[in-house]
Protein backbone atom coordinates (compact mmCIF):
# COMPACT_ATOMS: atom_id res chain seq x y z
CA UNK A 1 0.00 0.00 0.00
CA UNK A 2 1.24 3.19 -1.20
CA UNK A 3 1.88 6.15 1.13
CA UNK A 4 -1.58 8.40 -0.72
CA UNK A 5 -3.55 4.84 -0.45
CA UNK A 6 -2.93 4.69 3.76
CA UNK A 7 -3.86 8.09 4.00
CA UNK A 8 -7.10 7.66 2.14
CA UNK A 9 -8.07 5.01 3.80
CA UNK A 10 -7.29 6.74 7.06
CA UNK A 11 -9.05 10.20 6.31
CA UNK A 12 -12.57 7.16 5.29
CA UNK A 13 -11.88 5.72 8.81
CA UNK A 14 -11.96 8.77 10.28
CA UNK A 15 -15.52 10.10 8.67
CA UNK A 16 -17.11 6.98 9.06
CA UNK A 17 -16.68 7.49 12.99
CA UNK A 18 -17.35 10.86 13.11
CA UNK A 19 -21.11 9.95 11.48
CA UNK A 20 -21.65 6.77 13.14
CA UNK A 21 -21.15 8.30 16.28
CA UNK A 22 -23.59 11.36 15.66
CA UNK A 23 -26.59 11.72 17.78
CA UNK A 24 -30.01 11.48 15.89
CA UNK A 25 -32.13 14.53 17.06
CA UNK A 26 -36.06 13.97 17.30
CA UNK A 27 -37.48 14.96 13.89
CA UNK A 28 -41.13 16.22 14.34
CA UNK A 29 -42.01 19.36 15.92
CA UNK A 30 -45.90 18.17 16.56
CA UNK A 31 -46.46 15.78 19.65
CA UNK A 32 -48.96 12.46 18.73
CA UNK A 33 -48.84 12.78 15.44
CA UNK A 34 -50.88 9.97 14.80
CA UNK A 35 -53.00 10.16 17.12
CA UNK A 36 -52.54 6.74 19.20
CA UNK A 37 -52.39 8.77 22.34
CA UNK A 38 -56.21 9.45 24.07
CA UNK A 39 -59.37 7.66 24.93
CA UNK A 40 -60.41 4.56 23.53
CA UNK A 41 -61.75 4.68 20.14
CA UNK A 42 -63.46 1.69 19.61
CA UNK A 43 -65.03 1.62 16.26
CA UNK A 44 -65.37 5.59 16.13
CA UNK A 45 -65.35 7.92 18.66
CA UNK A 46 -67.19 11.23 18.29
CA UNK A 47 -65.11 14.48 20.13
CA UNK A 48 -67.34 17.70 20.34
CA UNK A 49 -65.59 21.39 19.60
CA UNK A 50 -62.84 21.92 22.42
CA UNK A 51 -62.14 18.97 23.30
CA UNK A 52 -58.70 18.36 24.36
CA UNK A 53 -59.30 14.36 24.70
CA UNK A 54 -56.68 13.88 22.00
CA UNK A 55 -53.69 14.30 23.67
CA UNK A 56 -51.69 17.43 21.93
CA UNK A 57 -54.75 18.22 19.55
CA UNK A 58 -57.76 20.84 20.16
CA UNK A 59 -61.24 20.45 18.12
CA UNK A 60 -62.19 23.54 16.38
CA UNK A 61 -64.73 24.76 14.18
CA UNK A 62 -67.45 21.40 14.70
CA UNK A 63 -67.04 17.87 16.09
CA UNK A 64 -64.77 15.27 14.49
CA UNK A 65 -64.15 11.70 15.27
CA UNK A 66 -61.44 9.56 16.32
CA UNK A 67 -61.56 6.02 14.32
CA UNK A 68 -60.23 3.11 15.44
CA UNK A 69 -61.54 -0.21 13.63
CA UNK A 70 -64.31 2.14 11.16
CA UNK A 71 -61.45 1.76 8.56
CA UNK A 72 -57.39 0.79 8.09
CA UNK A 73 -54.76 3.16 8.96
CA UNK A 74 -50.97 4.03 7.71
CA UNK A 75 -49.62 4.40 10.81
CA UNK A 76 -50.98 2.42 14.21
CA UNK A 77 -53.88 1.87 15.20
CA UNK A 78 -56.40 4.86 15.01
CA UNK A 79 -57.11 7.96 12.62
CA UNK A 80 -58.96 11.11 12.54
CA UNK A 81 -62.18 11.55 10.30
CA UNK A 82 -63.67 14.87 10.17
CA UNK A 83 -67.44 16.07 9.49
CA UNK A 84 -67.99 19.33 7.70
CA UNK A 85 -66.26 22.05 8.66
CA UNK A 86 -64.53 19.97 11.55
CA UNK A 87 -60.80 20.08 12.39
CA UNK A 88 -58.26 19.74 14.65
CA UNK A 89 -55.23 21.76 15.69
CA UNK A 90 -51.78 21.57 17.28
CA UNK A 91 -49.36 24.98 18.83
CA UNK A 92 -45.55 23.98 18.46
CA UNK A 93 -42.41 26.18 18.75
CA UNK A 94 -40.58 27.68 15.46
CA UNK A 95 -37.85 29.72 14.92
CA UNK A 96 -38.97 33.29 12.98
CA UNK A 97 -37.35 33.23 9.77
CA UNK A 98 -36.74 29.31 9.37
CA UNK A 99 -38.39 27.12 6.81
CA UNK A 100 -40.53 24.08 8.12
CA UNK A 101 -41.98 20.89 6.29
CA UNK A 102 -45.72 19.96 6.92
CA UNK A 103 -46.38 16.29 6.04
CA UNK A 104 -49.13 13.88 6.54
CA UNK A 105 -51.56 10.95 5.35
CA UNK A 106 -54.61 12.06 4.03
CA UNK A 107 -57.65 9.86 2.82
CA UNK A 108 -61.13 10.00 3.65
CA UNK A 109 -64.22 8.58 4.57
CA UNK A 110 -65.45 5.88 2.32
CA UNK A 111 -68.85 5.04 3.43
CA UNK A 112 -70.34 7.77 2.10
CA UNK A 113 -70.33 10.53 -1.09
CA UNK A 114 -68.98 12.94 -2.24
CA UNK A 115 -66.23 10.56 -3.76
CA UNK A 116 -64.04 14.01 -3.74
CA UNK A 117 -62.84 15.09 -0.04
CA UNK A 118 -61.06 18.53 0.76
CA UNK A 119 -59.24 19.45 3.17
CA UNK A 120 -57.98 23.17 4.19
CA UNK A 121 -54.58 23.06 6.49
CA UNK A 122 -53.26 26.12 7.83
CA UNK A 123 -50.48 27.64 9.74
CA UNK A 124 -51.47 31.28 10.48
CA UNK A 125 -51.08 32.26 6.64
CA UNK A 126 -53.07 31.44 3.84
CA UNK A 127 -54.92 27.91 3.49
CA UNK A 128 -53.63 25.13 1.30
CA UNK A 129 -56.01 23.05 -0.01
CA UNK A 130 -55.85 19.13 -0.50
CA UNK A 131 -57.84 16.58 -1.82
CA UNK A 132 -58.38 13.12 -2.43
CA UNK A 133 -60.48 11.00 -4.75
CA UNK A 134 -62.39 7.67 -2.71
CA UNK A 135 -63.96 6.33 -5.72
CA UNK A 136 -62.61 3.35 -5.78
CA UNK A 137 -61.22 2.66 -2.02
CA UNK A 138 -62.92 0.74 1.03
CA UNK A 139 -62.37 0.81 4.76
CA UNK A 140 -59.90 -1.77 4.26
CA UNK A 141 -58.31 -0.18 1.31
CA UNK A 142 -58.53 3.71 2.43
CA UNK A 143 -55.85 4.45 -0.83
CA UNK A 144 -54.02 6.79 1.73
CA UNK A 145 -51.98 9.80 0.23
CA UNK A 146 -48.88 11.52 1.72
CA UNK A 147 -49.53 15.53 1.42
CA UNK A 148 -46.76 17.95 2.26
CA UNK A 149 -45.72 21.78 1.59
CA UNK A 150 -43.63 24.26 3.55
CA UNK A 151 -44.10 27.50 5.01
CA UNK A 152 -41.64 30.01 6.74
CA UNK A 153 -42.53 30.89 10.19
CA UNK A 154 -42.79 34.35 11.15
CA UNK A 155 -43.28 33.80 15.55
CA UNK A 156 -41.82 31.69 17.68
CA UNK A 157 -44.97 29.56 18.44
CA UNK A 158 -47.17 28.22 15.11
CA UNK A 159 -50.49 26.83 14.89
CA UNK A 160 -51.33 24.04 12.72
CA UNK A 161 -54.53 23.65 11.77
CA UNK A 162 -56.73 20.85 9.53
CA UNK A 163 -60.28 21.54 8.60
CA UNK A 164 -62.89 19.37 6.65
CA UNK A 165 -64.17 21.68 3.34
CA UNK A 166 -66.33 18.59 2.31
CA UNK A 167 -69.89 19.12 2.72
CA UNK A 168 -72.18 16.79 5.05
CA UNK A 169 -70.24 13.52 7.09
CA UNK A 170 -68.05 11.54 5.17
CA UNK A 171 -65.10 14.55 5.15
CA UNK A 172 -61.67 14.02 5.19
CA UNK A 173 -59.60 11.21 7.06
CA UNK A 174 -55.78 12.43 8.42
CA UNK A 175 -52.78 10.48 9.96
CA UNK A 176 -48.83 10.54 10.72
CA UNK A 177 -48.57 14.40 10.98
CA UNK A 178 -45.29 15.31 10.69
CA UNK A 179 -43.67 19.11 11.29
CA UNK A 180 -39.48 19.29 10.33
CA UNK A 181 -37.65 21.72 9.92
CA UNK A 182 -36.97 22.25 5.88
CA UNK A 183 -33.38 20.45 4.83
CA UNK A 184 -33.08 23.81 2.27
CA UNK A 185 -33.02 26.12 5.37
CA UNK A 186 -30.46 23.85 7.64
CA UNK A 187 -28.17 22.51 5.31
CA UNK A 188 -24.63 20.43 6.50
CA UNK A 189 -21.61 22.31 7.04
CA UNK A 190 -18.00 22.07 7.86
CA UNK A 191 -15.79 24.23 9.70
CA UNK A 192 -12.04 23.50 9.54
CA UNK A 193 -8.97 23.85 11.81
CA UNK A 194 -5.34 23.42 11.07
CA UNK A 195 -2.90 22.95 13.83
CA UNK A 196 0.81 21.80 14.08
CA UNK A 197 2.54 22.86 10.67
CA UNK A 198 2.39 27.19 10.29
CA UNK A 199 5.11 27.35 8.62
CA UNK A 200 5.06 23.78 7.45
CA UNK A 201 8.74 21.89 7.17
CA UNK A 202 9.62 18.76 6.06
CA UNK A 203 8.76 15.77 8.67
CA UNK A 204 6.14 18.57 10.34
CA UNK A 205 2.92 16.65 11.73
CA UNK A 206 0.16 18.52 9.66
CA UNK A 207 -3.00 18.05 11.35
CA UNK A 208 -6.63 18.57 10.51
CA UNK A 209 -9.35 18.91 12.84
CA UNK A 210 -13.24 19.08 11.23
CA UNK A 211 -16.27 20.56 13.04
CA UNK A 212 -19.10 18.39 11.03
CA UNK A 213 -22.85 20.12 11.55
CA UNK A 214 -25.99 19.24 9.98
CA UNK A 215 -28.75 21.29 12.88
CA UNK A 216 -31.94 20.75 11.00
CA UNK A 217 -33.90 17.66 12.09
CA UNK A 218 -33.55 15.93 8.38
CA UNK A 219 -31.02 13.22 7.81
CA UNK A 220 -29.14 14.90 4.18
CA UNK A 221 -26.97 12.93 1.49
CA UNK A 222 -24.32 15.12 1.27
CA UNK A 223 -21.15 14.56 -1.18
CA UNK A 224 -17.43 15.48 0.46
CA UNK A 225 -14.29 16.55 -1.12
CA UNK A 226 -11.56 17.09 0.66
CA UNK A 227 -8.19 18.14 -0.58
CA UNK A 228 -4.64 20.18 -1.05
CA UNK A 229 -3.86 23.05 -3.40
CA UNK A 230 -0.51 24.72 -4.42
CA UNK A 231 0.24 28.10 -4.20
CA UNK A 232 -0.94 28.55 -7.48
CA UNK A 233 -4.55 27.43 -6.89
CA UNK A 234 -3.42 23.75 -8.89
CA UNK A 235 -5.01 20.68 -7.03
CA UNK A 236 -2.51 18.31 -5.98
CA UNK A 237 -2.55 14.75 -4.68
CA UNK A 238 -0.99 14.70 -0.97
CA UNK A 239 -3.78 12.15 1.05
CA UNK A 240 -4.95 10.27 -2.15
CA UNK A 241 -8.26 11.39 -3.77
CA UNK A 242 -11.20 12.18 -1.33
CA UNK A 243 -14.53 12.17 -2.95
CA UNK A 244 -17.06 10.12 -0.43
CA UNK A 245 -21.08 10.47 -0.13
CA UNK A 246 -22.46 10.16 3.27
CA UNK A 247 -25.90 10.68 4.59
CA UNK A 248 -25.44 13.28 7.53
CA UNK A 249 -27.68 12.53 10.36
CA UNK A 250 -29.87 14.71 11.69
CA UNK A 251 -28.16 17.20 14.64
CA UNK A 252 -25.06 16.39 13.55
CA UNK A 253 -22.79 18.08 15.81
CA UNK A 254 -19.36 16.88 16.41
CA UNK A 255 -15.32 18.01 16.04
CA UNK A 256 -12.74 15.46 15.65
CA UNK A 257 -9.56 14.45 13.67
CA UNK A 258 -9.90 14.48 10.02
CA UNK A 259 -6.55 13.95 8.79
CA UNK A 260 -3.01 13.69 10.82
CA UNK A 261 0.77 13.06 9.11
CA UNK A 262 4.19 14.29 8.60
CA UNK A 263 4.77 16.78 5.83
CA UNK A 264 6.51 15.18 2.99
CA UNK A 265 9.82 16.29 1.70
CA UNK A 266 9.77 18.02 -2.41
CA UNK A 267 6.74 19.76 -1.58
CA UNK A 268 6.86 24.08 -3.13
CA UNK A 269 7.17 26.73 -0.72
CA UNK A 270 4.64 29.46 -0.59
CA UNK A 271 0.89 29.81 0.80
CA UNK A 272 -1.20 26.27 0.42
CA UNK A 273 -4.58 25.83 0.78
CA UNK A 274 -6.49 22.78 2.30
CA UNK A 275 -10.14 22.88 1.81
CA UNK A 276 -13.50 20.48 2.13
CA UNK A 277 -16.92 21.10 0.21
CA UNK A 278 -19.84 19.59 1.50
CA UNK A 279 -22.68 19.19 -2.08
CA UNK A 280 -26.04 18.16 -2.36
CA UNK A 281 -25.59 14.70 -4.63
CA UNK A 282 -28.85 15.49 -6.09
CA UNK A 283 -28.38 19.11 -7.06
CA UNK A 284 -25.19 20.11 -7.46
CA UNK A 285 -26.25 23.07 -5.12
CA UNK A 286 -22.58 23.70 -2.64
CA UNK A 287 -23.90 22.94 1.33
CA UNK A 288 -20.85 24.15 2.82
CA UNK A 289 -16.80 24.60 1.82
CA UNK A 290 -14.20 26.05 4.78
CA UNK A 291 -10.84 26.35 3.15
CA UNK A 292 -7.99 27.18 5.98
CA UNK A 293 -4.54 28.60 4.49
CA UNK A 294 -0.99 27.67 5.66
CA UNK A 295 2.74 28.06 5.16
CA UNK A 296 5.02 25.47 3.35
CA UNK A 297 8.62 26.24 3.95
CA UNK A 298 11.99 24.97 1.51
């Protein structure tokens, strides 16, 4: 194994423990998001207009209905169908200025027409609209949809609202609510720090210490390259070629040793760079690059 191959394989080593030892951070800002935690459903469960019985959730505009074995579910054990103009509605901490993701199951209820169901959701702006088409489903085959869109907040405490806009009783059906924070609006980043080799000689131990961040609550594919320039801005092979994907884990937040040697002998005086670029695989679109500066010496 060459000298460039033991360094690449050491600067791999050393990302894969830096990720693997990340701590996940709890994704959804909503609390029971599907609706398993509350009284007994049974069959179906009617809940009048504020009622708090649904652990998290308030009932606004008209009653609603918790089901339990009235039809199958994506996501445990019980569902909420709503009656016209019905809804439900959950306050959770934001962050003014950040971008959030609203996802969650919709279907609706099958029993009865219009084959059509709407739904408004809000979040203190203007209402998106959603809809599904029961035609051809059952209670045991509800066809349930995933919905999403995103909104920025503007106060440090949101309100997330869903409402039936289906005429008469067979509205709407909802499930697995989920409330993250945007990946767009907390992207991965890298922060780097060089230590032991300012100016650099020959047989110096260059050392490279990474501060790897990803503080939204959305794990991100993220592609790395890592690497050396000359004084002139020309890349140049010193650790072997770096160029690894790796999903980042949600609240990623850890420093450690990226890269550790001795200088090598032959190598041009002057002002190097050594630099890292964090991309989105699927776009192109640069996440993060920190590129620290340092001396090389004859």
């Amino acid at each position: 194994m060459t000298s460039s191959s033991r360094m690449s394989a050491a600067l791999l080593t050393a990302l894969v423990i830096v990720f693997v030892g990340a701590q996940i951070a709890e994704a959804n800002e909503v609390v029971n998001e599907s609706f398993e935690s509350g009284p007994p459903c049974g069959d179906f469960l009617a809940q009048p207009v504020g009622s708090t019985a649904i652990d998290g959730w308030t009932i606004v505009g008209a009653r609603i209905f918790c089901a339990g074995g009235h039809w199958a579910h994506p996501d445990g054990i019980r569902s909420i169908g709503l009656w016209a103009s019905g809804g439900i509605a959950q306050m959770f901490p934001t962050e003014v200025g950040r971008d959030y993701e609203v996802r969650f199951h919709m279907a609706g209820d099958p029993n009865g027409p219009p084959a059509i169901k709407g739904l408004g959701v809000s979040v203190g702006g203007p209402t998106e609209t959603f809809t599904v088409d029961m035609t051809d489903n059952t209670p045991i085959n509800m066809g349930w949809e995933e919905k999403s869109f995103v909104f920025t907040a503007t106060d440090t405490t949101t309100t997330l609202t869903f409402v039936s806009i289906t005429a008469g009783i067979y509205g709407a059906a909802i499930d697995n609510v989920r409330v993250t924070l945007f990946p767009s609006d907390a992207l991965p980043a890298i922060d780097l720090r060089l230590t032991g080799c300012d100016p650099c000689a020959p047989g110096a131990q260059f050392t490279v210490q990474a501060h790897w961040t990803n503080v939204g609550s959305t794990n991100v594919p993220t592609e790395v390259k890592v690497g050396f320039r000359l004084p002139d801005g020309t890349p140049v092979n010193i650790v072997g070629n770096i160029h690894l994907v790796f999903v980042f884990p949600a609240g990623l937040d850890v420093t450690d040793e990226l890269i550790s040697f001795p200088w090598p002998n032959g190598q041009p005086a002057g002002t190097w760079t050594f630099e890292a670029t964090l991309l989105g695989p699927s776009l192109g679109e640069t996440f993060s690059r920190s590129v620290e500066s340092f001396t090389v010496t004859p």
